[in-house]
C-alpha atoms as a PDB file:
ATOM      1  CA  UNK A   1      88.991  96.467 104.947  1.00  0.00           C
ATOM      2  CA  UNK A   2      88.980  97.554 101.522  1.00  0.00           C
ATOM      3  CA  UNK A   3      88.893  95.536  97.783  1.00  0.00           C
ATOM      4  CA  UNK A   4      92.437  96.309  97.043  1.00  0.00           C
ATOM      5  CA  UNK A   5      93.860  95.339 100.744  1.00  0.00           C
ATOM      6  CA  UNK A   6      91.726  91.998 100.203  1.00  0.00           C
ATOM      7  CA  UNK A   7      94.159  90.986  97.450  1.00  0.00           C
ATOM      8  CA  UNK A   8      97.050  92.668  98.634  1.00  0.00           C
ATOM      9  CA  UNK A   9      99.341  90.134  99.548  1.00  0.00           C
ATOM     10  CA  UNK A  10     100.315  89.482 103.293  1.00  0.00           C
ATOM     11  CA  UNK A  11     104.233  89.757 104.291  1.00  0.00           C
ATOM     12  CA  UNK A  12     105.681  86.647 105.653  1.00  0.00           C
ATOM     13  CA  UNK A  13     106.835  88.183 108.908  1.00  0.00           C
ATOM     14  CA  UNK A  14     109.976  86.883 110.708  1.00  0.00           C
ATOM     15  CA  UNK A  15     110.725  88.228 114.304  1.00  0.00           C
ATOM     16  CA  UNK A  16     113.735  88.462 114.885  1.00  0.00           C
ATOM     17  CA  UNK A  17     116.112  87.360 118.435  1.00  0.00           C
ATOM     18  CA  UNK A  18     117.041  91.501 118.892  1.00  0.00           C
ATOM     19  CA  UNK A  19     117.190  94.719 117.671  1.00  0.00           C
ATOM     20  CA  UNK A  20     120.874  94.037 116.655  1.00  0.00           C
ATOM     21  CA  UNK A  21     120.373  91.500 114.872  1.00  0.00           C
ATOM     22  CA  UNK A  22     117.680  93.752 113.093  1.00  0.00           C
ATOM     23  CA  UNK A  23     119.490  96.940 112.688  1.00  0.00           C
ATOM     24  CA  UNK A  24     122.791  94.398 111.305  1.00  0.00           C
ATOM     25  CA  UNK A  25     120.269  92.795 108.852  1.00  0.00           C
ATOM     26  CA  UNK A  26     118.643  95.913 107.728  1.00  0.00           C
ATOM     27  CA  UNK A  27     121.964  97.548 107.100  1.00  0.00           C
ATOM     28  CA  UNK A  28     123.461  94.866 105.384  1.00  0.00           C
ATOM     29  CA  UNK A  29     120.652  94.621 103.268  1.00  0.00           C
ATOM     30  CA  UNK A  30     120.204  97.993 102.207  1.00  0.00           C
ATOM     31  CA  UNK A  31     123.945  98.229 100.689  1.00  0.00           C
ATOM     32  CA  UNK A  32     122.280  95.240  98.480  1.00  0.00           C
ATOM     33  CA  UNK A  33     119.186  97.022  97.539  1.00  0.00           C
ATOM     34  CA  UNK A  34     120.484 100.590  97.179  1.00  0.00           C
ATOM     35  CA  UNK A  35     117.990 101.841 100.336  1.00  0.00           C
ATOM     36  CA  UNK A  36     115.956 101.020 102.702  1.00  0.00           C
ATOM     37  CA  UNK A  37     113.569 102.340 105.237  1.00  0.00           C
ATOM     38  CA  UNK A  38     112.666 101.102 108.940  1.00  0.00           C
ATOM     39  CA  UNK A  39     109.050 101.144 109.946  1.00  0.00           C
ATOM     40  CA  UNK A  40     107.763 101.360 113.212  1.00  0.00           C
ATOM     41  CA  UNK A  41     103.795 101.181 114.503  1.00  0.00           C
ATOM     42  CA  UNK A  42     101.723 100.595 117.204  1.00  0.00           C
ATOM     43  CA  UNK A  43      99.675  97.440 118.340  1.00  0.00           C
ATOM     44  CA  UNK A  44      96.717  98.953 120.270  1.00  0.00           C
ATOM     45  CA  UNK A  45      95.634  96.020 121.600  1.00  0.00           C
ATOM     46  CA  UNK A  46      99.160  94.785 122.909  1.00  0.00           C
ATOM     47  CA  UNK A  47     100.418  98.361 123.474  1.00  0.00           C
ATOM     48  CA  UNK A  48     103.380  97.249 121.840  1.00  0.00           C
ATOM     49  CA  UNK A  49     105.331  98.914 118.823  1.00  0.00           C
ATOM     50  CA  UNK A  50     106.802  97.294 116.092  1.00  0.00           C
ATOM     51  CA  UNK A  51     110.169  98.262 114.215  1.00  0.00           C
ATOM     52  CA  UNK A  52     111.062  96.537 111.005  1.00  0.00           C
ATOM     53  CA  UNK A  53     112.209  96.799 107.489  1.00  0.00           C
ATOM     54  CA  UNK A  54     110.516  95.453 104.165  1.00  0.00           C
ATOM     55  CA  UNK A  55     112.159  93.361 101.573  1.00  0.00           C
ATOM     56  CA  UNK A  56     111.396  91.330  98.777  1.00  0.00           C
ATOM     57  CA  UNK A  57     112.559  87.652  98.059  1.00  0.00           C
ATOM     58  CA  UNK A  58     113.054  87.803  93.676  1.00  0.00           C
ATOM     59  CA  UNK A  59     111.249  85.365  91.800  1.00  0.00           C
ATOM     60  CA  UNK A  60     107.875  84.601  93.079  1.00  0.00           C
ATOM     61  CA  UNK A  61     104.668  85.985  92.887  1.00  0.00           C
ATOM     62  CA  UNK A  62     104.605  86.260  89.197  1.00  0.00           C
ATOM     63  CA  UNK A  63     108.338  87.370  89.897  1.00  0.00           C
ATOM     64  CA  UNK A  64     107.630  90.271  91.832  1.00  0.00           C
ATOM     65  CA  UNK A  65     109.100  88.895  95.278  1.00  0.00           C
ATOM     66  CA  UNK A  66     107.884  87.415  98.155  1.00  0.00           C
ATOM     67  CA  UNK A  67     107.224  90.277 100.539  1.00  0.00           C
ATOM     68  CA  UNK A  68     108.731  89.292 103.721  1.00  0.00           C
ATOM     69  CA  UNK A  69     108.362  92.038 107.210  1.00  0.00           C
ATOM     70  CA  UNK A  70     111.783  91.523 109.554  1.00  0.00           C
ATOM     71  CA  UNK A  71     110.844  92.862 112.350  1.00  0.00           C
ATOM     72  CA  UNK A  72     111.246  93.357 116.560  1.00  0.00           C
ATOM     73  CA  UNK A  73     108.881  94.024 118.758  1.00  0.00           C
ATOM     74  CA  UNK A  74     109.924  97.230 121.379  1.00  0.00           C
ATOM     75  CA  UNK A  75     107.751  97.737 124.814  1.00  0.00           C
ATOM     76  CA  UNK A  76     108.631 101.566 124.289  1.00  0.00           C
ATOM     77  CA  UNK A  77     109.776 103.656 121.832  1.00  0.00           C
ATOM     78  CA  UNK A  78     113.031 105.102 122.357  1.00  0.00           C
ATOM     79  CA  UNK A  79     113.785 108.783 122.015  1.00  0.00           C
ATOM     80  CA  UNK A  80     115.506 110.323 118.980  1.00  0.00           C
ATOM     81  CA  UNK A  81     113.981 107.598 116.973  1.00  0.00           C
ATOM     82  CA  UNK A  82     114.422 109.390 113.052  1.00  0.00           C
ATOM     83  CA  UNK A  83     117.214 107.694 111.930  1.00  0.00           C
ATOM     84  CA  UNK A  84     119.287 104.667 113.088  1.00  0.00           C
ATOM     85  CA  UNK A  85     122.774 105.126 112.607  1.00  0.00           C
ATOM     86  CA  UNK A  86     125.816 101.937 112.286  1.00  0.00           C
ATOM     87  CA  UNK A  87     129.216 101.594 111.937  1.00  0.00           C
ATOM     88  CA  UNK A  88     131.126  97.978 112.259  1.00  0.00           C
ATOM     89  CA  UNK A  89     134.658  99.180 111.741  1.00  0.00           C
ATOM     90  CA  UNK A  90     136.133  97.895 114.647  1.00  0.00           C
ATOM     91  CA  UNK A  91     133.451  96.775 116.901  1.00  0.00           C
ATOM     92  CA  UNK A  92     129.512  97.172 115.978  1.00  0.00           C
ATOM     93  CA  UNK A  93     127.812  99.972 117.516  1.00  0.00           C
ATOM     94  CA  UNK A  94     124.543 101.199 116.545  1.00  0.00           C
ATOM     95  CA  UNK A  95     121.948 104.068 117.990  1.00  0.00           C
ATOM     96  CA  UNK A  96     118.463 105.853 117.545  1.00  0.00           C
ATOM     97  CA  UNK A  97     119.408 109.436 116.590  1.00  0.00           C
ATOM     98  CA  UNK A  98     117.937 112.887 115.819  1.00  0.00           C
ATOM     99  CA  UNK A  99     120.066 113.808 112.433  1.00  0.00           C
ATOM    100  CA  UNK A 100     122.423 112.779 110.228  1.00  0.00           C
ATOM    101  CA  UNK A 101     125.309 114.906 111.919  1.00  0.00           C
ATOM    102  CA  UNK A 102     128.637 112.557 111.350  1.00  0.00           C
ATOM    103  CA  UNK A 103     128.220 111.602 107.589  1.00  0.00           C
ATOM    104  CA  UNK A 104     131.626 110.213 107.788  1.00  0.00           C
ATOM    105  CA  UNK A 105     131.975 108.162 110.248  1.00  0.00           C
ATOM    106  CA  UNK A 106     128.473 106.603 110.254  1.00  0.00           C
ATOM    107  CA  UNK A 107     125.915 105.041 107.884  1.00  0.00           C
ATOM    108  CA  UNK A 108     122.306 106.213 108.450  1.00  0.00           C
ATOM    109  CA  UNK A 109     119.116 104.669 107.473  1.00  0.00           C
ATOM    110  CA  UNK A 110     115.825 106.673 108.471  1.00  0.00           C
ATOM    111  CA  UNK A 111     112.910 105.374 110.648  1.00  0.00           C
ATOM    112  CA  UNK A 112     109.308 106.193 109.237  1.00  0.00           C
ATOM    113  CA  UNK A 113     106.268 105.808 111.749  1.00  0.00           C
ATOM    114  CA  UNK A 114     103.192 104.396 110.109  1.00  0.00           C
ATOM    115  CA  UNK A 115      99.837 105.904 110.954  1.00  0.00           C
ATOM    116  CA  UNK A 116      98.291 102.775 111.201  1.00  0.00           C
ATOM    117  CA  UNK A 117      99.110  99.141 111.278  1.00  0.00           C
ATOM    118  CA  UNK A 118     100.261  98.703 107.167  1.00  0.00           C
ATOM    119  CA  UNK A 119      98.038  96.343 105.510  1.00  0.00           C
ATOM    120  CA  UNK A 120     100.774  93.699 104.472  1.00  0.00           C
ATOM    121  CA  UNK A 121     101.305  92.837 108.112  1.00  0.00           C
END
């Protein structure tokens, strides 16, 4: 572990009940924050992979934010996993996709696969 990760601090990580619940909370809170990016990794030890999105609560830590990890944990990763796309027009629907092919009709936020388990986590 290195200086800098010694004093980096640690996310507060919240698991979340589902990955709707995730994808609806990421979404949401990306229109808020102008962007947002989900991150996935592996456990090695559990074989499981993570998939989660990190925020910021304002006003602490010298008021630079709380870093906070909202995340699911997935037994495999599903296919087509570059972007998530949503719509809740009518009825929320949500899916792992390829590309950003219906601009219109849906709202896309990529997926980014870390290399290694980030050192806030």
């Amino acid at each position: 572990m290195s200086k800098e990760s010694e004093n980096f601090p640690k996310a507060i990580r919240m698991k979340l009940a589902s990955t709707n619940d995730l994808v609806r909370m990421a979404f949401f809170s990306a229109a808020r924050n102008n962007g947002l990016n989900f991150l996935y990794f592996s456990d090695k030890e559990k074989k499981n992979w993570y998939l989660g999105f990190l925020t910021g609560v304002a006003g602490y830590y010298d008021l630079r934010g709380i870093p906070m990890f909202f995340y699911v944990e997935l037994k495999a990763l599903p296919v087509n996993t570059n972007f998530i796309k949503y719509q809740a027009k009518e009825k929320e629907k949500w899916d792992f996709v390829e590309a950003t092919t219906e601009s219109t009709l849906w709202i896309y936020l990529p997926i980014i696969q870390m290399a290694e388990t980030p050192m806030f986590f």
